[in-house]
C-alpha atoms as a PDB file:
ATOM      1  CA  UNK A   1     234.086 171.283  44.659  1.00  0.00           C
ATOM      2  CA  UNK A   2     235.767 168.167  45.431  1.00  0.00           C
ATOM      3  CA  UNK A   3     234.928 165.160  47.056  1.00  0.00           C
ATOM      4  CA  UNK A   4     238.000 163.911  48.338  1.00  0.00           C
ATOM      5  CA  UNK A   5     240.756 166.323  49.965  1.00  0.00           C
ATOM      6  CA  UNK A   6     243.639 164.390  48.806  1.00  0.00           C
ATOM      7  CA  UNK A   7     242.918 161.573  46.110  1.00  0.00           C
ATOM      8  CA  UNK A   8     246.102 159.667  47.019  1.00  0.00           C
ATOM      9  CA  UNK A   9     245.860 160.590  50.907  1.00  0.00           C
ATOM     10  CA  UNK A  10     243.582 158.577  53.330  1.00  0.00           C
ATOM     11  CA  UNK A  11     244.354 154.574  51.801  1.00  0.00           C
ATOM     12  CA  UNK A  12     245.533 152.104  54.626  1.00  0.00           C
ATOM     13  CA  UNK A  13     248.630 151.420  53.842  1.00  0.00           C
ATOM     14  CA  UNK A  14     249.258 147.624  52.637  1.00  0.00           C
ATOM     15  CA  UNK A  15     252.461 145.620  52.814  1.00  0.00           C
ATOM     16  CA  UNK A  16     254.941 145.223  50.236  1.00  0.00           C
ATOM     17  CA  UNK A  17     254.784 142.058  49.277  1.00  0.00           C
ATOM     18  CA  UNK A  18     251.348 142.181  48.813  1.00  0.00           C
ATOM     19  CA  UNK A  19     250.546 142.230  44.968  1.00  0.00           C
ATOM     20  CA  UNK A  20     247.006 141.960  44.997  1.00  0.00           C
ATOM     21  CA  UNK A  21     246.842 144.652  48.068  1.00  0.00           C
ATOM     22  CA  UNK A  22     248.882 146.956  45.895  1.00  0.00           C
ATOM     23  CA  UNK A  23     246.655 146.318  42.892  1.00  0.00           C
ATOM     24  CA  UNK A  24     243.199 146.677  45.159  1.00  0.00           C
ATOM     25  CA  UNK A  25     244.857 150.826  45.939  1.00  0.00           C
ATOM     26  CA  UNK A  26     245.643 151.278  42.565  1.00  0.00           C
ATOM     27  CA  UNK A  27     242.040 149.907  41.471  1.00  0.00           C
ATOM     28  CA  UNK A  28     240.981 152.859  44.514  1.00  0.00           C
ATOM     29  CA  UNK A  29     242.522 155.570  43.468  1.00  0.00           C
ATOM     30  CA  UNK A  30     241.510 155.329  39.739  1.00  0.00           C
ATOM     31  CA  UNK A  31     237.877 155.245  40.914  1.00  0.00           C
ATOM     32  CA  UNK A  32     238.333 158.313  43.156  1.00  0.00           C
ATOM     33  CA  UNK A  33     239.274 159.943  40.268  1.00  0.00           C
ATOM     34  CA  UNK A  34     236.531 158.738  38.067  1.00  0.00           C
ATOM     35  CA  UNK A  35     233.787 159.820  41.166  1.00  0.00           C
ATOM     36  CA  UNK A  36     235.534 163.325  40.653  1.00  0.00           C
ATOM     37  CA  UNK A  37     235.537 163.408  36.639  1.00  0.00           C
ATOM     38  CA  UNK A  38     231.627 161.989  37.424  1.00  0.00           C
ATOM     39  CA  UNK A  39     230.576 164.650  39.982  1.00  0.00           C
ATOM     40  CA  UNK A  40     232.801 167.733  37.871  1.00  0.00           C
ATOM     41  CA  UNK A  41     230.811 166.806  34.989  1.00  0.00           C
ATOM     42  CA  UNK A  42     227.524 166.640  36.623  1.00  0.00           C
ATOM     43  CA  UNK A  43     228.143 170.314  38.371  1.00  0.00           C
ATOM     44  CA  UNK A  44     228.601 171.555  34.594  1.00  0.00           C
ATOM     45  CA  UNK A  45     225.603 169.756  32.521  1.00  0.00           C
ATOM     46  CA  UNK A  46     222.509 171.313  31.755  1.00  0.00           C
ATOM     47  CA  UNK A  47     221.062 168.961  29.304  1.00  0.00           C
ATOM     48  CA  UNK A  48     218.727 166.021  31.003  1.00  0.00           C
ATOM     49  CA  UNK A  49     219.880 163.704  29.604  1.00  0.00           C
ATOM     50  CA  UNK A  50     223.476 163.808  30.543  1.00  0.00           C
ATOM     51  CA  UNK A  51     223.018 164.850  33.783  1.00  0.00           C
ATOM     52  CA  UNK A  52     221.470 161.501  34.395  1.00  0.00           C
ATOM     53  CA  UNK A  53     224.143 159.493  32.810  1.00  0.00           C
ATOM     54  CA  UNK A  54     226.499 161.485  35.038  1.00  0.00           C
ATOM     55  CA  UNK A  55     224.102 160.819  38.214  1.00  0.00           C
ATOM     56  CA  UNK A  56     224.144 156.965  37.247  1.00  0.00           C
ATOM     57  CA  UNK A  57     228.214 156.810  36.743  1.00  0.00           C
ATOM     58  CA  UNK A  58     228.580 158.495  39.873  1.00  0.00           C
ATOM     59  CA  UNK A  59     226.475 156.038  41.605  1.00  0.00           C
ATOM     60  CA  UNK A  60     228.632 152.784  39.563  1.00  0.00           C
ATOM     61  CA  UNK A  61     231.973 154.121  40.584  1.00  0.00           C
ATOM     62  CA  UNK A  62     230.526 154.650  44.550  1.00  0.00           C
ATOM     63  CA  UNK A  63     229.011 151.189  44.260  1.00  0.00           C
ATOM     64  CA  UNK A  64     232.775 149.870  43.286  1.00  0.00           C
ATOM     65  CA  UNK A  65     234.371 152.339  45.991  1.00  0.00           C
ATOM     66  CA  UNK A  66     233.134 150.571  48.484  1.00  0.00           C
ATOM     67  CA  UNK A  67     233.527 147.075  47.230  1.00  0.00           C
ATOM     68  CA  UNK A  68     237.130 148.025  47.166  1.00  0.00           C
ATOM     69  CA  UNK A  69     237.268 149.263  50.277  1.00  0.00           C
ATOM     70  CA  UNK A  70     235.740 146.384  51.417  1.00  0.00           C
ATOM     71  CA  UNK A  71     238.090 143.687  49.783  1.00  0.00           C
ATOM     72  CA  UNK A  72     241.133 146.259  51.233  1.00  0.00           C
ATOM     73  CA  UNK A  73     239.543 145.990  54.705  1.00  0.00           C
ATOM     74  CA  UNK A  74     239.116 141.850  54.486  1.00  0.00           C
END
């Protein structure tokens, strides 16, 4: 399962002179794609231990998703 249809679909589009804007959707993407690795390793763990490491990474790459999203936005 996936939680994003598209990784690189879905990001407002920032202008090209922008450097920091760019580097903000790069900074996105990479922690779409470490929310997936998070969530595709949790779906496969059956040891306790892990599975909470993989809850808590999921939760620190969220936490930064939306930061992101939030410096994008401002």
């Amino acid at each position: 399962m996936r939680l994003f249809a598209k990784s690189e679909q879905a990001l407002p589009k920032a202008p090209a002179n922008s450097a920091e804007l760019k580097r903000i959707e790069t900074e996105i993407l990479e922690v779409r794609r470490e929310m997936e690795a998070a969530y595709n390793r949790f779906q496969h763990e059956i040891n306790p231990d892990l599975i909470d490491c993989y809850i808590f990474e999921s939760n620190a790459a969220w936490k930064k998703y939306s930061f992101l999203l939030k410096q994008l936005k401002s």
